[in-house]
Protein backbone atom coordinates (compact mmCIF):
# COMPACT_ATOMS: atom_id res chain seq x y z
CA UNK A 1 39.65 108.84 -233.43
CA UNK A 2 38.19 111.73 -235.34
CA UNK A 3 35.62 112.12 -237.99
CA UNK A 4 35.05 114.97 -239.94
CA UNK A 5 32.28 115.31 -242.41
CA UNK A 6 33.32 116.36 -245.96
CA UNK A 7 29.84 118.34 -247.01
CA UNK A 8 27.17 119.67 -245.32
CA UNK A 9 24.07 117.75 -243.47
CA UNK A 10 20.79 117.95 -242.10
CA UNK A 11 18.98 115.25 -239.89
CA UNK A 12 15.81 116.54 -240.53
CA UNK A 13 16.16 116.79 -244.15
CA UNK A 14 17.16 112.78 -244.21
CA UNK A 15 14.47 111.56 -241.57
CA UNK A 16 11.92 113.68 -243.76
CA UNK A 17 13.33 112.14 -246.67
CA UNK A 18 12.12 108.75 -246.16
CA UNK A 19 8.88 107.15 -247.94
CA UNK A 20 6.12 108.15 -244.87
CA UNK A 21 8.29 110.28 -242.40
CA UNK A 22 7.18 110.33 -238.96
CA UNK A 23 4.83 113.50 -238.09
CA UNK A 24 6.89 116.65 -236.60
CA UNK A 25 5.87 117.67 -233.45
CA UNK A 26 5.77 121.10 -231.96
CA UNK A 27 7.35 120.68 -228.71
CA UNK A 28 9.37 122.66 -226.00
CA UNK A 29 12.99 122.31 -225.36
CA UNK A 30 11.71 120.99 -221.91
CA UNK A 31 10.08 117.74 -223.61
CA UNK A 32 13.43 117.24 -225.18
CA UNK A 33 15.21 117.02 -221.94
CA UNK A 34 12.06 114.59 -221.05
CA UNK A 35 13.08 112.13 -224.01
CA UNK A 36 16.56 112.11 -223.73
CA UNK A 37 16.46 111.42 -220.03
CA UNK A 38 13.64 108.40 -220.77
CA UNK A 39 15.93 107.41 -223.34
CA UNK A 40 19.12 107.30 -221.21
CA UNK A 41 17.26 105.44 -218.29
CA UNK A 42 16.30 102.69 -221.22
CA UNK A 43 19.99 102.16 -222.07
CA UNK A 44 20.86 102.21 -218.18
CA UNK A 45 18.55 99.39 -217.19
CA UNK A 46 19.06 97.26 -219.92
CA UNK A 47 22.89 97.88 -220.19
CA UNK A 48 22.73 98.39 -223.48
CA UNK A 49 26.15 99.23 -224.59
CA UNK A 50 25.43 101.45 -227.91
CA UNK A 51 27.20 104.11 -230.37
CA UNK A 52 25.68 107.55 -229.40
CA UNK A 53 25.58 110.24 -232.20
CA UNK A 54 25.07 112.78 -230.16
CA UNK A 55 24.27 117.22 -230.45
CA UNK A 56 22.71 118.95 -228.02
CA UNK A 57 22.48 122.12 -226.25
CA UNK A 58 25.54 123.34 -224.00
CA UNK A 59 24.08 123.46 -220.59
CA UNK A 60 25.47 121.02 -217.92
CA UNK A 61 22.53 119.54 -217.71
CA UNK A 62 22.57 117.79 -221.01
CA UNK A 63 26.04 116.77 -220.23
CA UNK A 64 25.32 115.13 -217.08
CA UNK A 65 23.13 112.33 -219.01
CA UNK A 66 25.42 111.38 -221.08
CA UNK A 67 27.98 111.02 -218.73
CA UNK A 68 25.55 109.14 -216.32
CA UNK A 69 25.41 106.79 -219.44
CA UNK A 70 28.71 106.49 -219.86
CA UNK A 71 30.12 105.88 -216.29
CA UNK A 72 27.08 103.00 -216.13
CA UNK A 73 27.61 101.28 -219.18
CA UNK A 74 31.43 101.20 -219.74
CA UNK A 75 34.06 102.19 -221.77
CA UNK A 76 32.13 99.46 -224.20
CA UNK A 77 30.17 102.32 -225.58
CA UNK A 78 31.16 105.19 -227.58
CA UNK A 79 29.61 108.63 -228.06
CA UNK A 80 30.43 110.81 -230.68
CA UNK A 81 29.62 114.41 -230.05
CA UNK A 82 28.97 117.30 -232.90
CA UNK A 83 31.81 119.47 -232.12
CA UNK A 84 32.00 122.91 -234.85
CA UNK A 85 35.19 123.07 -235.67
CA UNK A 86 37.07 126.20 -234.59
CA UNK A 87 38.50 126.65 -238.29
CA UNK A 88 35.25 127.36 -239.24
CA UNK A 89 34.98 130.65 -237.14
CA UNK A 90 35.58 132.83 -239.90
CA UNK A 91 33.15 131.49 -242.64
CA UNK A 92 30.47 131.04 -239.99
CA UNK A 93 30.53 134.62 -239.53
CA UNK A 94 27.20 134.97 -237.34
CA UNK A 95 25.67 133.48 -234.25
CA UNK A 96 22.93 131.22 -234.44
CA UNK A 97 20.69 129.55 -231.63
CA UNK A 98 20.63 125.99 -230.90
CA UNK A 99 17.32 124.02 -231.37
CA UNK A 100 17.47 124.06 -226.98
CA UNK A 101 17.23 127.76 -227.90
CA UNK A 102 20.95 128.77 -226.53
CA UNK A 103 23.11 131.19 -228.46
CA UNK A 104 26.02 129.61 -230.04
CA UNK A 105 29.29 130.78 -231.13
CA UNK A 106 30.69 129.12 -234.21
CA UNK A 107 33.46 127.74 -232.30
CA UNK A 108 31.42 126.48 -229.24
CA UNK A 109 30.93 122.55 -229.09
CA UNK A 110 27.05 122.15 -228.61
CA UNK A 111 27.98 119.15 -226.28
CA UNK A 112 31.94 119.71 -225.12
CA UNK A 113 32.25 117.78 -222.24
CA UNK A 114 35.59 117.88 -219.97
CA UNK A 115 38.08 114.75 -221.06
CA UNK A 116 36.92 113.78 -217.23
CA UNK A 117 33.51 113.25 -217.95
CA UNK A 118 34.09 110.29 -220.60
CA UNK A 119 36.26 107.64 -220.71
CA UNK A 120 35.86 107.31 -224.63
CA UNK A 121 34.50 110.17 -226.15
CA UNK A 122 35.20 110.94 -229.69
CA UNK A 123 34.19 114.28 -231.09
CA UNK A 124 32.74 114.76 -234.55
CA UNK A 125 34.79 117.51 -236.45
CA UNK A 126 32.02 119.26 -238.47
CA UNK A 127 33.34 122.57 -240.94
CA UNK A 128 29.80 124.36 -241.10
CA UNK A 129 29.35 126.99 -243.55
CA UNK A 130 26.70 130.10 -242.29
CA UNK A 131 23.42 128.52 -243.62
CA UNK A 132 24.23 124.86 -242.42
CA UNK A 133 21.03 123.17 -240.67
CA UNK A 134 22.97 121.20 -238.05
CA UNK A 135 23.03 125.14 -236.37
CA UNK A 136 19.68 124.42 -236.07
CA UNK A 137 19.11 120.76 -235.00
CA UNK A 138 20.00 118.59 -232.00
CA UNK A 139 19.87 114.89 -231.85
CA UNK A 140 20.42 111.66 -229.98
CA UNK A 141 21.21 108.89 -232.01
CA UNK A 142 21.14 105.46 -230.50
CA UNK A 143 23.13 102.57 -232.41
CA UNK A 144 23.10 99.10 -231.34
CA UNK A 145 21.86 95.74 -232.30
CA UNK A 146 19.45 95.25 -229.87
CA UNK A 147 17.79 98.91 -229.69
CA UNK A 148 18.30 101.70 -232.23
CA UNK A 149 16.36 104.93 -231.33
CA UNK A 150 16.22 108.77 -232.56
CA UNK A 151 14.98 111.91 -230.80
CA UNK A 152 15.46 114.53 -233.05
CA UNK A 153 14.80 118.73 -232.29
CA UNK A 154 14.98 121.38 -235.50
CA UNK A 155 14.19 124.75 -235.12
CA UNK A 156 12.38 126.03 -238.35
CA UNK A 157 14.05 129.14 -239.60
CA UNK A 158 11.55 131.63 -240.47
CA UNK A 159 12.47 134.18 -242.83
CA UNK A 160 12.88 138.07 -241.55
CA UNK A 161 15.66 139.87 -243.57
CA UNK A 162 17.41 142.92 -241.43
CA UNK A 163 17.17 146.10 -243.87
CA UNK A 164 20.04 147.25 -242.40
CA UNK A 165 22.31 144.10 -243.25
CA UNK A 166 20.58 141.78 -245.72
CA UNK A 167 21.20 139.12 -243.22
CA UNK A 168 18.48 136.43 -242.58
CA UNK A 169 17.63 136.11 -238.74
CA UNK A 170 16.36 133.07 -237.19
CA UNK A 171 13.12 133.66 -234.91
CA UNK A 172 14.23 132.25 -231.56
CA UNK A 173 10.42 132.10 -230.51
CA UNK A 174 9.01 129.06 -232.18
CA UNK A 175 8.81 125.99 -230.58
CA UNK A 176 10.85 122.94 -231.40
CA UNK A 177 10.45 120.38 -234.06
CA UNK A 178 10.32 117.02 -232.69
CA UNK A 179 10.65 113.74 -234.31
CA UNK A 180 10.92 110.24 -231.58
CA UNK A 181 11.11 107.21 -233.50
CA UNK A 182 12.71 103.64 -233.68
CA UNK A 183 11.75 102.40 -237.14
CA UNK A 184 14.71 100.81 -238.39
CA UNK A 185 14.30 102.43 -242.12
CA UNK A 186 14.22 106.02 -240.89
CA UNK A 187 17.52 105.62 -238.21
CA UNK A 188 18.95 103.59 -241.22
CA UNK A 189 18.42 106.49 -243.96
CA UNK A 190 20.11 108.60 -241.55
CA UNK A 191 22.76 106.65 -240.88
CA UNK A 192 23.70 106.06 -244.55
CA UNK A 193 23.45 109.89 -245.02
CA UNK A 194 26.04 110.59 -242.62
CA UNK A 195 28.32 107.71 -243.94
CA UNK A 196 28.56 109.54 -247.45
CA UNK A 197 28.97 112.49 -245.53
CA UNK A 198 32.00 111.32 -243.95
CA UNK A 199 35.20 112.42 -245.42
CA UNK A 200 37.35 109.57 -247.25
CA UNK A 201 40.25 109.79 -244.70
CA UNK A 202 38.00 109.45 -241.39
CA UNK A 203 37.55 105.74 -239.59
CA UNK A 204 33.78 104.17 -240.36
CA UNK A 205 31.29 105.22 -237.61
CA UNK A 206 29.84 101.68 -237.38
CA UNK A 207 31.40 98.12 -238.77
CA UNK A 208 29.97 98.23 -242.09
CA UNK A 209 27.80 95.36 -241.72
CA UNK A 210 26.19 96.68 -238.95
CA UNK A 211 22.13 97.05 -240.13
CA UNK A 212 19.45 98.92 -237.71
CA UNK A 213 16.44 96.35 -236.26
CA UNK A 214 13.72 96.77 -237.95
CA UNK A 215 11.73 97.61 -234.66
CA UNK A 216 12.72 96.86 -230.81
CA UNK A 217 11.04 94.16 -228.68
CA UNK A 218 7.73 95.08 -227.31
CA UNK A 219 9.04 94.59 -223.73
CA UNK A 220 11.41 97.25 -224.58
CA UNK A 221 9.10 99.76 -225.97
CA UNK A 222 6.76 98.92 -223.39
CA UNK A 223 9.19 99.80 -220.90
CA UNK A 224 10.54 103.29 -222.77
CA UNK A 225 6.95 104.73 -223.16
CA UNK A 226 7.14 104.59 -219.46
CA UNK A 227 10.13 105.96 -218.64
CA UNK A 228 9.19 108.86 -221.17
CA UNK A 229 5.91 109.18 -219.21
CA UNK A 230 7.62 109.38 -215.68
CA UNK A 231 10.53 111.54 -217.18
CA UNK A 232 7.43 114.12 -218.62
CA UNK A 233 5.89 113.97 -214.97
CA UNK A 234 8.66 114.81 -213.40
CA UNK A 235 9.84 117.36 -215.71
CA UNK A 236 5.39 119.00 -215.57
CA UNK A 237 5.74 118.97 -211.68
CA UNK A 238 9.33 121.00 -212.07
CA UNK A 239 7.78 123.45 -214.41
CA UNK A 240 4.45 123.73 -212.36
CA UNK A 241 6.98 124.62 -209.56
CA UNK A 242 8.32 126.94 -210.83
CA UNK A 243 5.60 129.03 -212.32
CA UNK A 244 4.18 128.79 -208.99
CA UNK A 245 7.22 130.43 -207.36
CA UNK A 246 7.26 133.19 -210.39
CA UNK A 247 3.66 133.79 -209.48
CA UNK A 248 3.96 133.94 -205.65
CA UNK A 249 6.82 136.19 -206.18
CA UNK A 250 4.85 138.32 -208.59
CA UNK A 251 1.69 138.15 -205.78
CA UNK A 252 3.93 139.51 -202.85
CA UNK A 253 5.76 142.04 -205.13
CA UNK A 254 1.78 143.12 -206.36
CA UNK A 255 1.08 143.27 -202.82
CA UNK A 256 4.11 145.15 -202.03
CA UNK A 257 3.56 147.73 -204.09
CA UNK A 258 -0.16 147.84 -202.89
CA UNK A 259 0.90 148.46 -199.47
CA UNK A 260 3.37 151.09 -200.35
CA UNK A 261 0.20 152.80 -202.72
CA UNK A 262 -1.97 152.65 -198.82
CA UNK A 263 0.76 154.31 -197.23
CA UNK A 264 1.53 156.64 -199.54
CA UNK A 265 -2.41 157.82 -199.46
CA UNK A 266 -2.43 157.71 -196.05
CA UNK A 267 0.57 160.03 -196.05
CA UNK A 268 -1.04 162.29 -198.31
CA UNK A 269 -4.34 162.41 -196.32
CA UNK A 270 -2.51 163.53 -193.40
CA UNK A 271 -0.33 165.95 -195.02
CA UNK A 272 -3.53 167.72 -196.32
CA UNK A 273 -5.47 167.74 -193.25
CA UNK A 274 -3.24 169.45 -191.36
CA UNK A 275 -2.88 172.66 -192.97
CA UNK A 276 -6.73 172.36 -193.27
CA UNK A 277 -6.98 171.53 -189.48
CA UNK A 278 -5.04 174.97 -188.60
CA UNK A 279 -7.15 176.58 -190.83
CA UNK A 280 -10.49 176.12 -189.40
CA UNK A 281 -8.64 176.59 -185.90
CA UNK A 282 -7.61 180.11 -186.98
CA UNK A 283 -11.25 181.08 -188.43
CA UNK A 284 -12.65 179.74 -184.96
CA UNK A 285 -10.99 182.25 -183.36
CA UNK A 286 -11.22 184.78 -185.93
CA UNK A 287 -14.88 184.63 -184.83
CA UNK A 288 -14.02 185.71 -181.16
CA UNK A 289 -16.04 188.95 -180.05
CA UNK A 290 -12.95 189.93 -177.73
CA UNK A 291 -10.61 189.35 -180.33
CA UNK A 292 -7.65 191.85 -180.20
CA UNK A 293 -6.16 193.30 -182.75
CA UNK A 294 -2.79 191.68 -182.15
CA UNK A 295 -4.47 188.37 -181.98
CA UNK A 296 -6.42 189.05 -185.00
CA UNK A 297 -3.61 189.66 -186.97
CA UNK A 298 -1.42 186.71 -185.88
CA UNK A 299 -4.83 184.50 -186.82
CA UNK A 300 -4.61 186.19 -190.36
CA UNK A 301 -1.35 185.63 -190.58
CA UNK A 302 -1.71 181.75 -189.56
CA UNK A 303 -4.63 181.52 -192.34
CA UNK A 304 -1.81 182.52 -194.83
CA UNK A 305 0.88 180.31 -193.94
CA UNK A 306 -1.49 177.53 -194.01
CA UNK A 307 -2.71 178.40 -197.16
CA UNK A 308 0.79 178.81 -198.53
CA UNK A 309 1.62 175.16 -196.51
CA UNK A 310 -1.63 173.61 -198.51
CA UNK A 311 -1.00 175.01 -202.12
CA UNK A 312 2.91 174.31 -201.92
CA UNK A 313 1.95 170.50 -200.71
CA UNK A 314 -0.79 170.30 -203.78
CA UNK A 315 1.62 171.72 -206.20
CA UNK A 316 4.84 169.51 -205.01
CA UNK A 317 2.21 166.81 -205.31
CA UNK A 318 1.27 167.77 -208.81
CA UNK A 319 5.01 167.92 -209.98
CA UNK A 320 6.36 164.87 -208.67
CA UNK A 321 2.97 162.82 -209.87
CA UNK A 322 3.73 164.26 -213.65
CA UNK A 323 7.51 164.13 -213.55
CA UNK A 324 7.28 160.02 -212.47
CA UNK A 325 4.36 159.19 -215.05
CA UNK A 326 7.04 160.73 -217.69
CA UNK A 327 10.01 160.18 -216.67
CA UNK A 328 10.92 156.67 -218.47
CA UNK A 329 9.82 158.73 -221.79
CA UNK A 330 12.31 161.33 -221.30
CA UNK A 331 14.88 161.61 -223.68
CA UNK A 332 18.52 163.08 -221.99
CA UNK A 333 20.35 165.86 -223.32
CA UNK A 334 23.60 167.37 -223.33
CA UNK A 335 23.67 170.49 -220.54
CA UNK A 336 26.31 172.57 -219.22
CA UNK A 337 26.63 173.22 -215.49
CA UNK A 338 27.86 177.20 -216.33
CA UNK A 339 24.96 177.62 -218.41
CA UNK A 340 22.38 176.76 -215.43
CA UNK A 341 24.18 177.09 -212.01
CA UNK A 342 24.96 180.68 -212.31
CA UNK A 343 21.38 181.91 -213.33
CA UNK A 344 19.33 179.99 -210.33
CA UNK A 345 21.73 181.37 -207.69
CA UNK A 346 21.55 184.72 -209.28
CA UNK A 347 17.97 184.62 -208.88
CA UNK A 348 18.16 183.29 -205.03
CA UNK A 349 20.69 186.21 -204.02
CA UNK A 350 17.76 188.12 -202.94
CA UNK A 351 16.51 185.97 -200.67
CA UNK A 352 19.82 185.01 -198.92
CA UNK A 353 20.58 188.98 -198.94
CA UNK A 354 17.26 189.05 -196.95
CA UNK A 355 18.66 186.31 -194.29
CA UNK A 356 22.20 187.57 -194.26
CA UNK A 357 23.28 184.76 -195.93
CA UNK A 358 26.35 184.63 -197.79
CA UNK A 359 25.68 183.16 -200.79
CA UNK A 360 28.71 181.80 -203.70
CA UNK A 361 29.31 179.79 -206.36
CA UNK A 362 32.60 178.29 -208.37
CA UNK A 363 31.58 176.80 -211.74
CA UNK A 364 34.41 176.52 -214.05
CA UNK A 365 33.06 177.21 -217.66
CA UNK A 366 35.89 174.44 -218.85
CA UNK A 367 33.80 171.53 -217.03
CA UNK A 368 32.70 169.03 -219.57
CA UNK A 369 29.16 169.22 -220.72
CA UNK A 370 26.77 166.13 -218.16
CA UNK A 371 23.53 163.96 -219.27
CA UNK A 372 20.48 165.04 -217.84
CA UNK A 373 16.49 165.18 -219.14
CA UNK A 374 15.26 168.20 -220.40
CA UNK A 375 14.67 170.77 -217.14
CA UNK A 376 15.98 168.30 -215.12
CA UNK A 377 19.07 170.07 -213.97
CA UNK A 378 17.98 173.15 -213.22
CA UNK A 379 15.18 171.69 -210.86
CA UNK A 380 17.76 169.65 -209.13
CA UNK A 381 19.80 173.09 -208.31
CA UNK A 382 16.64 174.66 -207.37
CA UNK A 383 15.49 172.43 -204.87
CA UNK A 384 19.20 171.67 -203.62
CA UNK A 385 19.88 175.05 -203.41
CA UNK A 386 16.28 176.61 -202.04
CA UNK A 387 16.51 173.94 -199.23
CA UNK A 388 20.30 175.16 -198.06
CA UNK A 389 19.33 178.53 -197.68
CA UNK A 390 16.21 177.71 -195.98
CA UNK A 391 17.55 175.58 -193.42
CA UNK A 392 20.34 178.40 -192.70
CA UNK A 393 19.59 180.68 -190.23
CA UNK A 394 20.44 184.28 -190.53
CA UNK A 395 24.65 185.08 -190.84
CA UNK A 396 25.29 181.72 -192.50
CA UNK A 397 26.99 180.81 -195.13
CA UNK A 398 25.79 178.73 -198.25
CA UNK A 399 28.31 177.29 -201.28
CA UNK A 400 27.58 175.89 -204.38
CA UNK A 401 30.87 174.46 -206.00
CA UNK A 402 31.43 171.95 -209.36
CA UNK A 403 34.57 169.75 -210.36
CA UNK A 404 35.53 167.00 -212.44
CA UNK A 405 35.44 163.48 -210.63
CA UNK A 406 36.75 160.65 -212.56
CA UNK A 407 33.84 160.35 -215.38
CA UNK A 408 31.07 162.59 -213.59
CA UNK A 409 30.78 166.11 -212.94
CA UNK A 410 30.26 166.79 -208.88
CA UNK A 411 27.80 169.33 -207.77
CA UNK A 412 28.06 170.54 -204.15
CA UNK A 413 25.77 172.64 -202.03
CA UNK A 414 27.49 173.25 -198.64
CA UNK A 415 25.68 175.65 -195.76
CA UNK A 416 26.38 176.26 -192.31
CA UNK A 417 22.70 175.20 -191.78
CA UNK A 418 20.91 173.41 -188.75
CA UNK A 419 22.00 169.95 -190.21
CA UNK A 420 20.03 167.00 -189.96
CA UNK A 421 20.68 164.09 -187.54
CA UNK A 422 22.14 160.56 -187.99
CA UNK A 423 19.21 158.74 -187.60
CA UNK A 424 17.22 160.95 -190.05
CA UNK A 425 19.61 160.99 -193.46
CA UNK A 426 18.11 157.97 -194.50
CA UNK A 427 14.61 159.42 -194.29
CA UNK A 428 14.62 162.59 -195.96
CA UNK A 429 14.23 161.63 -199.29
CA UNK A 430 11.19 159.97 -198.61
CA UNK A 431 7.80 161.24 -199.58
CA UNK A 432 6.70 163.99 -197.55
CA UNK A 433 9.60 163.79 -195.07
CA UNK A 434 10.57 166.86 -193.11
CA UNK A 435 13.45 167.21 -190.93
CA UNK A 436 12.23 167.30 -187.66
CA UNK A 437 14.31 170.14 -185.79
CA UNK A 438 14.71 171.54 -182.26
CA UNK A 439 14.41 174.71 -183.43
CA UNK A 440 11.80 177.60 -183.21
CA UNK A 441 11.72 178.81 -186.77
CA UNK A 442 8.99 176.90 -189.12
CA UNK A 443 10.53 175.38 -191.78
CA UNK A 444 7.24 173.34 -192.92
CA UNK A 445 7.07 172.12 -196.50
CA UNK A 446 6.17 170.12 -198.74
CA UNK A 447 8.32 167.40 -198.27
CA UNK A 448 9.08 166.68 -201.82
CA UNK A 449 11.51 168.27 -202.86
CA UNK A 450 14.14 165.96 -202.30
CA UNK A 451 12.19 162.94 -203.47
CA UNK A 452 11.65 164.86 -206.62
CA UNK A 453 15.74 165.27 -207.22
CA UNK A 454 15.92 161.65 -206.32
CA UNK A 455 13.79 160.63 -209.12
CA UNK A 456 15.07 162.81 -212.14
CA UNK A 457 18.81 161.41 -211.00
CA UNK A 458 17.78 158.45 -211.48
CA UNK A 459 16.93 158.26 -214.74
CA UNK A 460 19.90 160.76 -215.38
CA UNK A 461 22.22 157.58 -214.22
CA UNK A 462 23.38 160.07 -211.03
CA UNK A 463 23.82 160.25 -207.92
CA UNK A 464 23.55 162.16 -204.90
CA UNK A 465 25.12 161.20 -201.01
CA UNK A 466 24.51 163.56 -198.15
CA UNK A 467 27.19 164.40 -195.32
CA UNK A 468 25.81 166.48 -191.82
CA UNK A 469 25.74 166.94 -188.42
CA UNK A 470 23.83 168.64 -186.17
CA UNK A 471 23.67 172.65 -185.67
CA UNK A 472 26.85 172.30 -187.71
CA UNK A 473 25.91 171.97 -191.14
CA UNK A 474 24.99 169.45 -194.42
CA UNK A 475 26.51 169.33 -197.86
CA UNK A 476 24.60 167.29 -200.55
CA UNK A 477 27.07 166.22 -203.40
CA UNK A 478 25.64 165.50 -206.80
CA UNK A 479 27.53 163.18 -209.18
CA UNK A 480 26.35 163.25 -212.99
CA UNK A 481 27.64 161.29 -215.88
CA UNK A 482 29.58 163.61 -218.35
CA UNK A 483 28.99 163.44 -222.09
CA UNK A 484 31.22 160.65 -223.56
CA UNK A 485 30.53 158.63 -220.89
CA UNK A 486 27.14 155.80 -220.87
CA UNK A 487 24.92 157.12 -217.76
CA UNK A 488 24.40 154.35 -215.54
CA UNK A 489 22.02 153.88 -211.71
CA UNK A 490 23.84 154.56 -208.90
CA UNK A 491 22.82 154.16 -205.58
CA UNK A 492 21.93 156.86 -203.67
CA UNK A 493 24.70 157.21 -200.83
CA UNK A 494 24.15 158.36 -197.27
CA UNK A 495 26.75 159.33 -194.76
């Protein structure tokens, strides 16, 4: 059987109607769950076989009472469920939010269980025009001439008109509206407001001579309040659970990041002390009376490199500290790879000259224009680039090469360097990390250069994976998001 309402209705507006409504309370969609499970446990016990108006949220879990309900009591009772009718898709036109607080589509049942779940379920057919109230209310409704009962949630709509399209939102925010009660003249009121609402052609909901009890028997209220009680307990304890798991996870991810905060100080405490440690050890000997020249001057030149070691490590420090404190507010921009690549390895020709480094590039000026913040790709081709020729020793070879991959733009900086081992790749974009290398040259730094290219493609939605092997080589490949495209986090690859 189906029954399909010929005009709009509210619940709220006809329980409100009456002479002395029952008092609205502000409630959470929690407490609802509380009542309707109190109220189902009622009808369970004492095998009440009633008609159920029912409209509640979507989520299984509001299904699962009802069909508890049903498979206990029989196929003597019958639920009718508020189903919007999917002919009224079009002059819905929106999306509203239940009164559990789930977005609905016009042509989603608020309660649509599976032809399983019930064995006789009839749905209630309801054409809703864009400013109906039933968008906003959800009910039980329990008929029978022993017990009649309502539990009734609306969610006021507060007023906030978008300037953009004149249409009236609903602020999801507020707490529920609930109304409990078992007075026979308010469930009555209701039930003759939906019985004019009923369209002509549609079956009666109840035998017409079927009148609500003024009140139930005491027993029977006695023994709801608590069931409501125990049903609130249990649903407190589940809450207080799980705030207490939020909060434990929030304490170890506080502590987390208060460990990482030690090491990194510690980290940065030693990375300072050593240059100053070499220091002092050169000046010691500085201060030898049988100093030779020679000596002297490797000393001196040990007090320079140190103080070169100590001001790149404070600067690096400086950079990275600004660059993550504004890197959320940075807005990205359109850049071309031709317009920046060329220029920095124009300016490091020089030094690769100097090392006997052979030093090229291939940037096709046809490459499509990538997303990046302000700066932030010609620091990443600095750093890139400035590490490849200083890990290759003299006579190497060092290439910087672009082309189109699927939607990003690949950046490549290939050397015949000293490579890094297996079991460091993972490492070396870590704060402060330096490869750690067999070899007699110093390549000391300030480790964060790496980290600092790391962080600025990350918010550019890049990516960058890393391919080496030992004395052989390394080639760091770049992948950013080309104009047209939505920049997205990758994860940083290692290989």
């Amino acid at each position: 059987m189906n029954v399909s309402l010929a005009k709009d209705l509210s619940v709220y507006q006809l329980v409100m109607g009456v002479q002395v409504p029952p008092k609205p309370l502000s409630l959470s969609p929690a407490t609802l769950l509380s009542l309707v499970r109190a109220q189902i446990d009622l009808l369970i016990e004492q095998q009440i076989a009633a008609t159920l108006w029912v409209k509640l949220p979507p989520e299984k879990i509001w299904q699962s009472e009802l069909a508890r309900y049903q498979s206990s009591v029989g196929a003597s009772s019958i639920i009718y469920t508020c189903q919007i009718d999917e002919n009224g898709k079009e002059e819905a036109g929106g999306r509203e939010r239940g009164a559990g607080g789930r977005e609905q589509g016009e042509n989603f049942s608020p309660l649509h269980p599976s032809p399983s779940s019930f064995s006789s379920t009839h749905h209630l057919t309801v054409h809703l025009p864009p400013d109906s109230q039933l968008r906003r209310e959800n009910f039980l409704m329990v008929l029978s001439p022993q017990f009649c009962s309502l539990i009734l949630a609306h969610r006021p709509l507060k007023k906030r008109k978008n300037q953009a399209s004149g249409k009236v939102n609903t602020n999801n925010n507020q707490p529920l509206l609930i109304i409990t009660t078992v007075e026979g003249r308010v469930i009555q009121q209701v039930l003759d407001g939906i019985q004019k609402a009923i369209a002509p052609e549609s079956s009666p909901i109840v035998p017409a001579d079927f009148i609500c009890p003024t009140m139930p028997e005491a027993s029977t209220m006695s023994q709801l309040f608590t069931k409501q009680l125990l049903r609130q307990d249990e649903i407190n304890r589940q809450i207080i659970t799980a705030r207490t798991t939020k909060l434990q996870q929030i304490n170890q991810e506080l502590h987390n990041k208060e460990q990482l905060q030690d090491e990194y100080l510690k980290n940065l405490c030693q990375e300072l002390r050593i240059p100053l440690t070499h220091i002092k050890t050169a000046l010691s000997l500085l201060n030898s009376p049988n100093l030779k020249p020679p000596q002297r001057q490797r000393y001196l030149q040990m007090l320079n490199t140190q103080c070169d070691q100590q001001n790149s490590l404070i600067t690096g420090l400086l950079e990275l500290v600004q660059l993550e404190r504004n890197l959320d507010g940075m807005v990205l921009e359109s850049v071309r790879l031709s317009d920046i690549v060329p220029g920095v390895v124009s300016t490091y020709q020089p030094l690769a000259q100097e090392k006997g480094i052979m030093l090229a590039y291939t940037v096709p000026t046809e490459l499509p224009s990538i997303w990046c913040v302000s700066g932030g790709l010609r620091q990443i081709v600095i750093n890139l680039l400035h590490n490849s020729i200083k890990f290759t020793p003299n006579g190497g070879e060092v290439w910087v090469r672009t082309r189109v991959q699927g939607d990003y733009v690949q950046l490549e900086f290939r050397d015949t360097g000293i490579g890094i081992a297996e079991s460091e790749i993972s490492k070396i974009f870590d704060r402060f990390y330096r490869v750690r290398t067999a070899a007699t040259e110093d390549y000391a730094g300030a480790g964060l250069g790496l980290t600092i290219v790391q962080q600025l493609l990350l918010r550019c939605g890049g990516a960058i994976s890393v391919k080496s092997k030992l004395y052989e080589g390394s080639t760091f490949t770049v992948q950013l998001a080309t104009v047209g495209d939505t920049p997205r986090a990758i994860a940083i690859e290692h290989e």
